[in-house]
N, C-alpha and C. Protein backbone atom coordinates (compact mmCIF):
# COMPACT_ATOMS: atom_id res chain seq x y z
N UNK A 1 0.85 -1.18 0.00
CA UNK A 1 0.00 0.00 0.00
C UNK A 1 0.88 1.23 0.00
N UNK A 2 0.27 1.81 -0.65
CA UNK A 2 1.24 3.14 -0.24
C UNK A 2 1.03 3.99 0.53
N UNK A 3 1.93 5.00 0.91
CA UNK A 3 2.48 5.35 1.81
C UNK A 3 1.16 6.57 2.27
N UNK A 4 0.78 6.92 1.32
CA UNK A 4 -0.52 8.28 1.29
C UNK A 4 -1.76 6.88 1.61
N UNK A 5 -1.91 6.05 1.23
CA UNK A 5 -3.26 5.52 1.95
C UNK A 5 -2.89 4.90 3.30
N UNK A 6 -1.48 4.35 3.51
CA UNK A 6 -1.38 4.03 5.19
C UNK A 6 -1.67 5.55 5.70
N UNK A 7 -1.35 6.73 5.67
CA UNK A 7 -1.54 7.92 5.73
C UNK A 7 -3.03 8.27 6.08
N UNK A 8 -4.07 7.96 5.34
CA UNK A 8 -5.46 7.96 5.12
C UNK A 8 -5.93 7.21 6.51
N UNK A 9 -5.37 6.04 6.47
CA UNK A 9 -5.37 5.08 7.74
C UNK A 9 -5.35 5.65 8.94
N UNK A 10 -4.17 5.83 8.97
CA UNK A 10 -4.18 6.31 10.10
C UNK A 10 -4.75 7.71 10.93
N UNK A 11 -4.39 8.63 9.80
CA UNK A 11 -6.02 9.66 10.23
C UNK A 11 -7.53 9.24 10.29
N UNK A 12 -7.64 8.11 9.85
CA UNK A 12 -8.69 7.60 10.25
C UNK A 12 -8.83 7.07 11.52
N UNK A 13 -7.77 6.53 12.17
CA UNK A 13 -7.37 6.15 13.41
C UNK A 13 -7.61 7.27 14.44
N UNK A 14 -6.29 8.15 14.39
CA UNK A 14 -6.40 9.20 15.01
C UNK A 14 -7.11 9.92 15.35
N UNK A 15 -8.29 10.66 14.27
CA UNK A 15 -9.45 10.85 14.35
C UNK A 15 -10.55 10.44 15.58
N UNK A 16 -10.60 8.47 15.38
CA UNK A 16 -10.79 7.68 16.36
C UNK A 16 -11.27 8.00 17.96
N UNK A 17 -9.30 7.96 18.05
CA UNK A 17 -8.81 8.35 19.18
C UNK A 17 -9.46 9.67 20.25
N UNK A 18 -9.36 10.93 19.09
CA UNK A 18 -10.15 12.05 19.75
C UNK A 18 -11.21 11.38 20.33
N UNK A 19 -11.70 10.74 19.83
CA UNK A 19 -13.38 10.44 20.91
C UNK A 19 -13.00 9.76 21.90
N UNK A 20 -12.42 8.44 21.83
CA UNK A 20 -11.97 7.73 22.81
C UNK A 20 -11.20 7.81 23.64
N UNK A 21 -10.27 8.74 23.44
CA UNK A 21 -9.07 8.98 24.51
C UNK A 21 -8.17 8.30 24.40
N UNK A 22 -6.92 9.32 24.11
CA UNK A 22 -5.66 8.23 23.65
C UNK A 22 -5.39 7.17 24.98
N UNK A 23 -5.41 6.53 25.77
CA UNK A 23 -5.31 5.91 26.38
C UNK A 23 -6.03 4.27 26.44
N UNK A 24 -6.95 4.79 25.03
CA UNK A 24 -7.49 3.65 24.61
C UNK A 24 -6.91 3.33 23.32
N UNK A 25 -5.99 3.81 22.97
CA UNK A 25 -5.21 3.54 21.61
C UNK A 25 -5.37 1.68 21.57
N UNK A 26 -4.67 1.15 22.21
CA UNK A 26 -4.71 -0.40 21.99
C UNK A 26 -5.68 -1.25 21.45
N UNK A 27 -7.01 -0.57 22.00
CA UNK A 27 -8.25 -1.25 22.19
C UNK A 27 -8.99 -0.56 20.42
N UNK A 28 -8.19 0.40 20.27
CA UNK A 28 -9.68 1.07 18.78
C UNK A 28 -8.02 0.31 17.90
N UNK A 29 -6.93 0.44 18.11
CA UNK A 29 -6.08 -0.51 17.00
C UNK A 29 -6.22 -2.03 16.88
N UNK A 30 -6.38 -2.57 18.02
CA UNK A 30 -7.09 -3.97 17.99
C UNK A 30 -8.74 -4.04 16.82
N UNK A 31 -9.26 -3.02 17.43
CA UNK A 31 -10.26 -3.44 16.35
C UNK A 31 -10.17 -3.04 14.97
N UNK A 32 -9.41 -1.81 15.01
CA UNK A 32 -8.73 -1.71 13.68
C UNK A 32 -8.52 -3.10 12.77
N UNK A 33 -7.36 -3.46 13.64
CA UNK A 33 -6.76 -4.96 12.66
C UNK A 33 -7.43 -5.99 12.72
N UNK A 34 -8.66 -5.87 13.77
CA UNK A 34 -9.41 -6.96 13.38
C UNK A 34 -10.54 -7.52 12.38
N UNK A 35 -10.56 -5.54 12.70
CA UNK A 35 -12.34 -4.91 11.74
C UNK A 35 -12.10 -4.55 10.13
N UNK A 36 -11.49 -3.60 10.49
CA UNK A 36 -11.46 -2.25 9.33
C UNK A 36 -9.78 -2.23 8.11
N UNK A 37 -8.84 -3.35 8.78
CA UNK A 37 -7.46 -3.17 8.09
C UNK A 37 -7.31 -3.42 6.84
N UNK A 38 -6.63 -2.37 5.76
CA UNK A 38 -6.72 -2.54 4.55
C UNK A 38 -5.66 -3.60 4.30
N UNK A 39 -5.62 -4.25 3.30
CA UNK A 39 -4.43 -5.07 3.14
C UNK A 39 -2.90 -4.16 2.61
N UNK A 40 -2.00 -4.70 2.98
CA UNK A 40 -0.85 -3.71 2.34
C UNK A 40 -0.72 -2.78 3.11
N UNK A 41 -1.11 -2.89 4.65
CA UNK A 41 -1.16 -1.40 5.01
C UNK A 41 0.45 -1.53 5.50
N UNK A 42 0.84 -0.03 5.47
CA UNK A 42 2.35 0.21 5.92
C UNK A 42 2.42 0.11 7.43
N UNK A 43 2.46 -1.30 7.84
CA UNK A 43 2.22 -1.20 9.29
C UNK A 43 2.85 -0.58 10.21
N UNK A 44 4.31 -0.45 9.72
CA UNK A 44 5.24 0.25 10.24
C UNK A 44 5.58 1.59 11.30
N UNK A 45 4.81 2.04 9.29
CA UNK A 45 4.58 3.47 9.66
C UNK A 45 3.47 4.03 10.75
N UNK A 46 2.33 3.16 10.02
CA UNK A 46 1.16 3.25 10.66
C UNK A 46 1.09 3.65 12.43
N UNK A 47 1.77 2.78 12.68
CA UNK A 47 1.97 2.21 14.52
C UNK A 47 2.49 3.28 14.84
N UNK A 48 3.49 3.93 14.20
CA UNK A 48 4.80 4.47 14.77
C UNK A 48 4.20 6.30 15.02
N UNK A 49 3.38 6.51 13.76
CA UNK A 49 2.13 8.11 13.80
C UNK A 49 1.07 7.44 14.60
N UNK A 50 0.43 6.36 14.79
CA UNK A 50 -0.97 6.77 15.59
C UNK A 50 -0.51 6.48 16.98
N UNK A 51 0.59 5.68 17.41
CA UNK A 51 0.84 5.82 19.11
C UNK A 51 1.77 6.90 19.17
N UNK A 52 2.52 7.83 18.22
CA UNK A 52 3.68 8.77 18.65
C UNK A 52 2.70 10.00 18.75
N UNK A 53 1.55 9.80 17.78
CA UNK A 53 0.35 11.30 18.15
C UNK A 53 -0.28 11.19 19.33
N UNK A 54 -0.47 10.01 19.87
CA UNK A 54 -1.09 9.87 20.94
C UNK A 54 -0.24 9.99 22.20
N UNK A 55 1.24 9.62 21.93
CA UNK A 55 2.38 9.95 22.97
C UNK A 55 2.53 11.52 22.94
N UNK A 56 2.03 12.28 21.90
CA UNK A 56 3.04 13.60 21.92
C UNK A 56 1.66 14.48 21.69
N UNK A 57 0.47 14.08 21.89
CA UNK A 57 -0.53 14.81 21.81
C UNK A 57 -0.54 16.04 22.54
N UNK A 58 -0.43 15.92 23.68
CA UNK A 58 -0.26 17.40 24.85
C UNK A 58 0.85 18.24 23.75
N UNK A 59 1.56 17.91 23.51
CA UNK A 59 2.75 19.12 22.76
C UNK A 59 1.90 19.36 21.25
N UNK A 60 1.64 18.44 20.76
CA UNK A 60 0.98 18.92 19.40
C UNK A 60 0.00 19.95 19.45
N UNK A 61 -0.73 19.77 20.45
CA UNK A 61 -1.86 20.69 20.71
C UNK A 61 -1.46 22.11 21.51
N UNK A 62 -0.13 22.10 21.80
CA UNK A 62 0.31 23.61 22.24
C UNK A 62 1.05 23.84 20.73
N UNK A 63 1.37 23.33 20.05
CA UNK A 63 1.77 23.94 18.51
C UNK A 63 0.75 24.36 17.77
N UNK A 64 -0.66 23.59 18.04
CA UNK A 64 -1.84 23.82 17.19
C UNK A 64 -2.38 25.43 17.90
N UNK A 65 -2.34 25.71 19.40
CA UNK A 65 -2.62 27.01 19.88
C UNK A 65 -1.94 27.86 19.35
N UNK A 66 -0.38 27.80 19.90
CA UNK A 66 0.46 28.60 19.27
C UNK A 66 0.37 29.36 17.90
N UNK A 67 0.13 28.23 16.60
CA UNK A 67 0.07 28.55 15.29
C UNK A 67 -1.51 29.21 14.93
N UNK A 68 -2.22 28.69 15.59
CA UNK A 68 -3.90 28.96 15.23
C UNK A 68 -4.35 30.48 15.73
N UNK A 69 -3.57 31.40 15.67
CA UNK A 69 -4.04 32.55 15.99
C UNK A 69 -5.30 33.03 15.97
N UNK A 70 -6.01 33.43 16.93
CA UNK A 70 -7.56 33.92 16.59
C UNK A 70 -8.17 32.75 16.44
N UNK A 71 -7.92 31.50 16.84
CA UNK A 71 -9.01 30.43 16.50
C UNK A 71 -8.68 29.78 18.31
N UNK A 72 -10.01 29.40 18.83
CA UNK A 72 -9.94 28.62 20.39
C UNK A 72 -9.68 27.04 19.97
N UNK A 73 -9.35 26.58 20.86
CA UNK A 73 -8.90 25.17 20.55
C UNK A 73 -10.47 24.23 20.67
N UNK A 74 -11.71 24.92 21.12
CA UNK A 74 -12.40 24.56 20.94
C UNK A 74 -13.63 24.85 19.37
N UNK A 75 -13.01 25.45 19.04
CA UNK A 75 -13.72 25.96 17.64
C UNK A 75 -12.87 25.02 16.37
N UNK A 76 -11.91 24.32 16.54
CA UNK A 76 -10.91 23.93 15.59
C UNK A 76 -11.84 22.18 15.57
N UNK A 77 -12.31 22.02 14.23
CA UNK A 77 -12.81 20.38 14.43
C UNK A 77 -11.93 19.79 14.66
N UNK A 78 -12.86 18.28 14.80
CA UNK A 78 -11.70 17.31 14.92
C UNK A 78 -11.24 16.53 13.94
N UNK A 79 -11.56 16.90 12.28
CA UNK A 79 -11.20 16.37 11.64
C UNK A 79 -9.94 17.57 11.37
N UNK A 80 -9.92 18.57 11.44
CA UNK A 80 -8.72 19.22 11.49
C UNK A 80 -7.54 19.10 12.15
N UNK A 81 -8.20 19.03 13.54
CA UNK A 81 -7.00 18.45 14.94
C UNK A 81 -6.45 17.24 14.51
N UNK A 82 -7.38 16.29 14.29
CA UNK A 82 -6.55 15.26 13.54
C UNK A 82 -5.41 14.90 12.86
N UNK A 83 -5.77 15.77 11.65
CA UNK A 83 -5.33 15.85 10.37
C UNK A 83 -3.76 17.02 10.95
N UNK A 84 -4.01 17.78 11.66
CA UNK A 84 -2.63 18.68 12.23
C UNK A 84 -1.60 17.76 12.84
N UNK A 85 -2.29 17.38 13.60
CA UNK A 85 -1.78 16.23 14.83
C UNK A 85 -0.86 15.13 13.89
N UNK A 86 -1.39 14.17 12.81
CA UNK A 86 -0.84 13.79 12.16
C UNK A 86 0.53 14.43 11.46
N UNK A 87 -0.04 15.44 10.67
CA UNK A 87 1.51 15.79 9.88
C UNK A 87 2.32 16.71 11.16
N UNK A 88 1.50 17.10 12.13
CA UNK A 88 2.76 18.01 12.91
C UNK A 88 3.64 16.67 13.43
N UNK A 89 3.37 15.74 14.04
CA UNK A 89 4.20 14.91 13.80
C UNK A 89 4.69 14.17 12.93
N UNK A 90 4.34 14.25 12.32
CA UNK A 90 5.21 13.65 11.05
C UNK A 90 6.68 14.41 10.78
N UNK A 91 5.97 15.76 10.54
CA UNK A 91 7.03 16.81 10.85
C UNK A 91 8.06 16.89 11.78
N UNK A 92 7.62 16.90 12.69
CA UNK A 92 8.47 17.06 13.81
C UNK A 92 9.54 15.55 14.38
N UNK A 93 8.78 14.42 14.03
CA UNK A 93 9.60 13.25 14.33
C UNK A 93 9.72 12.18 13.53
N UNK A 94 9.31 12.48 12.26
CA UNK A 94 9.86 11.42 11.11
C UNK A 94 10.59 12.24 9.80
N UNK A 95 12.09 11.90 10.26
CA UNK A 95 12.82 12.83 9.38
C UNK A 95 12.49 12.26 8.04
N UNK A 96 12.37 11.36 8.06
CA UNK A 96 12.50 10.45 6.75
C UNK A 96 11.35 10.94 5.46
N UNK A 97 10.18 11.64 6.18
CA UNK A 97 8.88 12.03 5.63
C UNK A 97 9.51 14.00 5.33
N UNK A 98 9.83 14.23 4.22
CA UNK A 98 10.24 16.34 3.96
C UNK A 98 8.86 16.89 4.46
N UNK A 99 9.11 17.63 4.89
CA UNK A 99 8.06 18.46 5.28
C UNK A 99 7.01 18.80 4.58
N UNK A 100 7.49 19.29 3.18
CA UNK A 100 6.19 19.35 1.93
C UNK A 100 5.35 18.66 2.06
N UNK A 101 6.13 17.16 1.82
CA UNK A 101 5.11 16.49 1.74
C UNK A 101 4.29 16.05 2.75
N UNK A 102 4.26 16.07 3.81
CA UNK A 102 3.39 15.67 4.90
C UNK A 102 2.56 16.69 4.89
N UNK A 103 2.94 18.17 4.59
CA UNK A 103 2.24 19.38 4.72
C UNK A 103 0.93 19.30 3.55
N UNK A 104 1.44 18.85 2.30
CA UNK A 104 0.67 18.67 1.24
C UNK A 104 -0.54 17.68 1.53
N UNK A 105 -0.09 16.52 1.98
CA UNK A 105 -0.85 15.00 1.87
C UNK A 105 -1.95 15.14 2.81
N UNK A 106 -1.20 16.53 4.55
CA UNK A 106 -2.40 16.61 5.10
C UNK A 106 -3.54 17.80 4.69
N UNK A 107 -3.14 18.92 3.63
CA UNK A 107 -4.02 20.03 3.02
C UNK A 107 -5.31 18.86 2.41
N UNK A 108 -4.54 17.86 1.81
CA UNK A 108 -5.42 17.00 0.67
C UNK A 108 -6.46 15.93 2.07
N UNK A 109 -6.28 15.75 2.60
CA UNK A 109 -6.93 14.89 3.80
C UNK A 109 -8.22 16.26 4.06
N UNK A 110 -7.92 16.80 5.18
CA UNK A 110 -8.62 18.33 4.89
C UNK A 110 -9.67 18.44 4.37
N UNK A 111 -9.03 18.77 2.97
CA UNK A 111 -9.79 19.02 2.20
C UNK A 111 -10.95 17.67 1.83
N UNK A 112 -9.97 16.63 1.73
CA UNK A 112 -11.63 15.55 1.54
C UNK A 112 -12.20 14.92 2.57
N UNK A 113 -12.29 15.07 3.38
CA UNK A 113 -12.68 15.06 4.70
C UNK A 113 -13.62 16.51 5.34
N UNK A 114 -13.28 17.37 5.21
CA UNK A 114 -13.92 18.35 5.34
C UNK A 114 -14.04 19.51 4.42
N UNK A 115 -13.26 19.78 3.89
CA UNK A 115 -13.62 21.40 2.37
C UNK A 115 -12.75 21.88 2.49
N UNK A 116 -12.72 22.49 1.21
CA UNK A 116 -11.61 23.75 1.27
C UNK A 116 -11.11 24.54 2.04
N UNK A 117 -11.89 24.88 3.15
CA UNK A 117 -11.47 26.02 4.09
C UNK A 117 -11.15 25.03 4.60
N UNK A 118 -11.20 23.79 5.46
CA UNK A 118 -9.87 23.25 6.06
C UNK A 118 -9.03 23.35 5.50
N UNK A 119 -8.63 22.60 4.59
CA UNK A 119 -7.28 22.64 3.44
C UNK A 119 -6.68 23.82 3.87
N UNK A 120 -7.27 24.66 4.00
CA UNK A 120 -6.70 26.68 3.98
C UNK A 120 -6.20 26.64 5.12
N UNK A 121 -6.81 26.25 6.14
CA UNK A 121 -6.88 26.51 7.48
C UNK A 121 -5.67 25.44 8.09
N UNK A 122 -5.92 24.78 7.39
CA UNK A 122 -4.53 23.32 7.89
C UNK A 122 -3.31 23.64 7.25
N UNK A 123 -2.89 24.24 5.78
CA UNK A 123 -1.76 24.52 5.38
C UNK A 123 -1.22 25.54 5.86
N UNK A 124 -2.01 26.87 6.65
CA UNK A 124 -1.52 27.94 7.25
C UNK A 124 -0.53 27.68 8.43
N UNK A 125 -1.51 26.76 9.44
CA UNK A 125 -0.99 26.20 10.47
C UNK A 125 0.50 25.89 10.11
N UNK A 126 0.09 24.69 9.19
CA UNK A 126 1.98 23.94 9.02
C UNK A 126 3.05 24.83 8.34
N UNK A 127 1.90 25.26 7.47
CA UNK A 127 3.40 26.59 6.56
C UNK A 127 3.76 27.37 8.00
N UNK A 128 3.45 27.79 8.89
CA UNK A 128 3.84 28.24 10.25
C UNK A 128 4.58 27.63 11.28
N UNK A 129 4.37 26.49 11.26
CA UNK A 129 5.26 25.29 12.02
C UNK A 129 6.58 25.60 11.34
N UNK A 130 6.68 24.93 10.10
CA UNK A 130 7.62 24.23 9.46
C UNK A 130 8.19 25.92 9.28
N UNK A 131 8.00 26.91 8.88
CA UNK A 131 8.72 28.24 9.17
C UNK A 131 9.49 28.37 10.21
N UNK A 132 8.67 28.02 11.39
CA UNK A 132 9.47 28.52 12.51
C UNK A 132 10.18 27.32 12.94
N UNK A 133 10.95 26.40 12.31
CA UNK A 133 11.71 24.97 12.70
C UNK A 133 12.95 25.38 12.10
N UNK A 134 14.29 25.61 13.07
CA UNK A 134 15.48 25.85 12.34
C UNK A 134 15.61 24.84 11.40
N UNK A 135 16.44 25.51 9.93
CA UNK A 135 16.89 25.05 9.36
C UNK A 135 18.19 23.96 9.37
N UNK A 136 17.96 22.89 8.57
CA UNK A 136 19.32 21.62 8.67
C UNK A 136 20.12 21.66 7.21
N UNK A 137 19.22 22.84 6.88
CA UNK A 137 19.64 22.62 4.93
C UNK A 137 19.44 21.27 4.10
N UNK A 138 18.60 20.44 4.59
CA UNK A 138 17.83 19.46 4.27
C UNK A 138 16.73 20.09 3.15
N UNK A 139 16.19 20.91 3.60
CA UNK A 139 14.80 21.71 2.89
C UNK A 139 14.92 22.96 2.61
């Protein structure tokens, strides 16, 4: 599978999670792989974004305040929080994933998941992250 539908996956996961409380991660990935798992999925990856968002959630969500100027953390859906939560980590702890592209793959999630003005509203955020992340001359 590739790498943009394990991607899909796992914001579908994550998503999840918001309702349940990351602390139930085990229990909605169990039924994941029991219920809902596509074949080919990048399990790898998969595991490594939906328990590292759920490990690093408290910090993602002071990057999502930080960057979200003029928006309450209660006005921001949760298919947005999601979808942030995902590529801000991606960003932030999978070097292996450039920033574009996580930034891109989550505008496109966003957007089909919720509309254009997410898309808008989610690429602002990360074009703001990934701005304010010293440079490695990698990107």
């Amino acid at each position: 599978m590739s790498r943009r539908l394990s991607r899909e996956e796992a914001f579908k996961v994550i998503f999840e999670i918001s309702f349940q409380g990351k602390e139930n991660i085990d229990t909605v990935l169990d039924y994941y792989y029991e219920n809902l798992s596509v074949p080919d999925l990048e399990k790898k990856y998969f595991e490594a974004v939906t328990r590292g968002v759920c490990e690093k959630k408290d910090e993602l969500d002071d990057y999502i305040s930080r960057f979200s100027i003029g928006w309450s953390k209660q006005r921001i859906s949760r298919v947005s929080a999601s979808v942030l939560w995902l590529s801000m980590y991606e960003i932030l702890y999978m070097s292996d994933i450039p920033n574009g592209v996580s930034a891109n793959e989550a505008v496109e999630l966003a957007k089909k998941y919720e509309g254009p003005e997410c898309g808008a509203f989610v690429n602002g955020i990360l074009g703001s992250l990934i701005r304010s992340l010293p440079r490695d001359g990698g990107e």
